[in-house]
C-alpha atoms as a PDB file:
ATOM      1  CA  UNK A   1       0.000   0.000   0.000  1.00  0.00           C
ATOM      2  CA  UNK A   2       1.422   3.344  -1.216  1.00  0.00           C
ATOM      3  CA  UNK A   3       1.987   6.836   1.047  1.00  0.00           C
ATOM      4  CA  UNK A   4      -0.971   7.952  -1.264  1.00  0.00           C
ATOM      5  CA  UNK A   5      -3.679   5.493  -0.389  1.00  0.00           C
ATOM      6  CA  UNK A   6      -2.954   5.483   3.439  1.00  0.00           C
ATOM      7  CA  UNK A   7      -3.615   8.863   3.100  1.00  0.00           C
ATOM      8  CA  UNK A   8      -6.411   9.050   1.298  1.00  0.00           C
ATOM      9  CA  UNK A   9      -7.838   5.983   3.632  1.00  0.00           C
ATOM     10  CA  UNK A  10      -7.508   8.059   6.864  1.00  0.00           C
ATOM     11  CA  UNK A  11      -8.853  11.467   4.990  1.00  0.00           C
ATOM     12  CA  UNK A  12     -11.677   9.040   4.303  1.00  0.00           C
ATOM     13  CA  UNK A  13     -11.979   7.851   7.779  1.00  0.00           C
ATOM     14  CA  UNK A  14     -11.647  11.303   8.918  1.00  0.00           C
ATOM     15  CA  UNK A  15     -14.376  12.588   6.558  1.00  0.00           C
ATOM     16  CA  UNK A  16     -16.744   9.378   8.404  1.00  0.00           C
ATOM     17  CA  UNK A  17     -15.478  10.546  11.792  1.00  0.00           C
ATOM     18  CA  UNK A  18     -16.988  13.705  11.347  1.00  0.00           C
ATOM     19  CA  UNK A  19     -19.858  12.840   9.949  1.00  0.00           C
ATOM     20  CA  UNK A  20     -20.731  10.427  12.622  1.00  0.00           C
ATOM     21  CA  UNK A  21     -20.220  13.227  15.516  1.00  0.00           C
ATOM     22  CA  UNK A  22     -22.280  15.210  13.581  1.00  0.00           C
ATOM     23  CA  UNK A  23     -24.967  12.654  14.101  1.00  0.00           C
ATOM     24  CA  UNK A  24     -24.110  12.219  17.505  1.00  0.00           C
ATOM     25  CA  UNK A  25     -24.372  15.399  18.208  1.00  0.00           C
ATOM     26  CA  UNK A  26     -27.971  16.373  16.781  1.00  0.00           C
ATOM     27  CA  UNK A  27     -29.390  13.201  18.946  1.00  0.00           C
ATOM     28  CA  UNK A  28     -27.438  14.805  22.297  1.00  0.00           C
ATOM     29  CA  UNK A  29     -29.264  17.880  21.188  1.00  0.00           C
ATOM     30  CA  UNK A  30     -32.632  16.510  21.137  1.00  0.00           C
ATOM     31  CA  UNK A  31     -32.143  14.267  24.391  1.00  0.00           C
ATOM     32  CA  UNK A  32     -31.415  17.335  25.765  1.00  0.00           C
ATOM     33  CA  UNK A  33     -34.109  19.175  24.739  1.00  0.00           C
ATOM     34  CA  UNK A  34     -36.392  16.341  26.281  1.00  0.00           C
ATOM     35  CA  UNK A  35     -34.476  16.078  29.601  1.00  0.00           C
ATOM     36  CA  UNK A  36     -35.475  19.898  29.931  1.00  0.00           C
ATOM     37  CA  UNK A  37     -38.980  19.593  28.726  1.00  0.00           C
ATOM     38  CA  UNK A  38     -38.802  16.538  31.558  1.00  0.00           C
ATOM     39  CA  UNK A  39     -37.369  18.933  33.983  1.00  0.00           C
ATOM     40  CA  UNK A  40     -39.951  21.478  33.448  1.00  0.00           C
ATOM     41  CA  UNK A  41     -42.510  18.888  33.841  1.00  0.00           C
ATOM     42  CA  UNK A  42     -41.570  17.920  37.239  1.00  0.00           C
ATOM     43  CA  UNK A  43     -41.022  21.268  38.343  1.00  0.00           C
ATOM     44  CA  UNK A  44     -44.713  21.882  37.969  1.00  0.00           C
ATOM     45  CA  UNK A  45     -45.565  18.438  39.500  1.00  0.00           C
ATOM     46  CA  UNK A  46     -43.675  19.488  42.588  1.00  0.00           C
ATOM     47  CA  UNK A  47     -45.369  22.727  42.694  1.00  0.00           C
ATOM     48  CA  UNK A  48     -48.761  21.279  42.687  1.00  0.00           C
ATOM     49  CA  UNK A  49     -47.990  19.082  45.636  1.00  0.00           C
ATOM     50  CA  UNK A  50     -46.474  21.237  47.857  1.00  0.00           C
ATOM     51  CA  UNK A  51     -49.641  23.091  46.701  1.00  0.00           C
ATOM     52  CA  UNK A  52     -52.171  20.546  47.601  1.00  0.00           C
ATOM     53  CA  UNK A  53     -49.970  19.353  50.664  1.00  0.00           C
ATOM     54  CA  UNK A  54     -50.509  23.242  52.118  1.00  0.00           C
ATOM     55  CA  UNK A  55     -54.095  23.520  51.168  1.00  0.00           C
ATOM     56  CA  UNK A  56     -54.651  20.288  53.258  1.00  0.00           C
ATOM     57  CA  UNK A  57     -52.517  21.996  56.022  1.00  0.00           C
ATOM     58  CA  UNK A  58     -54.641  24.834  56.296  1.00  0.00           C
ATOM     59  CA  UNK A  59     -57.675  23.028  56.234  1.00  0.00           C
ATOM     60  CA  UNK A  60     -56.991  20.528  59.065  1.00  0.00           C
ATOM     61  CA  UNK A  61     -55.572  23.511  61.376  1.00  0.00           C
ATOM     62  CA  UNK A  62     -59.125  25.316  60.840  1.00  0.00           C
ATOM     63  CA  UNK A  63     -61.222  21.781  61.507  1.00  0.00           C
ATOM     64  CA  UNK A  64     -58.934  21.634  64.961  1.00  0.00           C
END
């Protein structure tokens, strides 16, 4: 195998490299976007507890 084909066979690789990190990339991007769309989610499932949890404070101290 000549200089020129091992070069040309690792531009090649190089050329698959990057496309394959560009893949990898866009799916880290949208897992992302879910795990923040998750986040959000439980946020506002937290808030309705603590919500609910209070309400059910309040109501017991006034039945006392």
């Amino acid at each position: 195998m000549g200089a020129t084909e091992k070069m040309w066979e690792a531009i090649t690789r190089v050329i698959k490299m990057d496309d394959k990190v560009e893949r990898l990339a866009s799916t880290v991007k949208t897992q992302q976007t879910k795990i923040e769309n998750l986040t959000e989610r439980v946020i506002r499932l937290e808030t309705a507890l603590e919500i609910v949890l209070a309400s059910r404070q309040n109501e017991t101290k006034r039945l006392e």
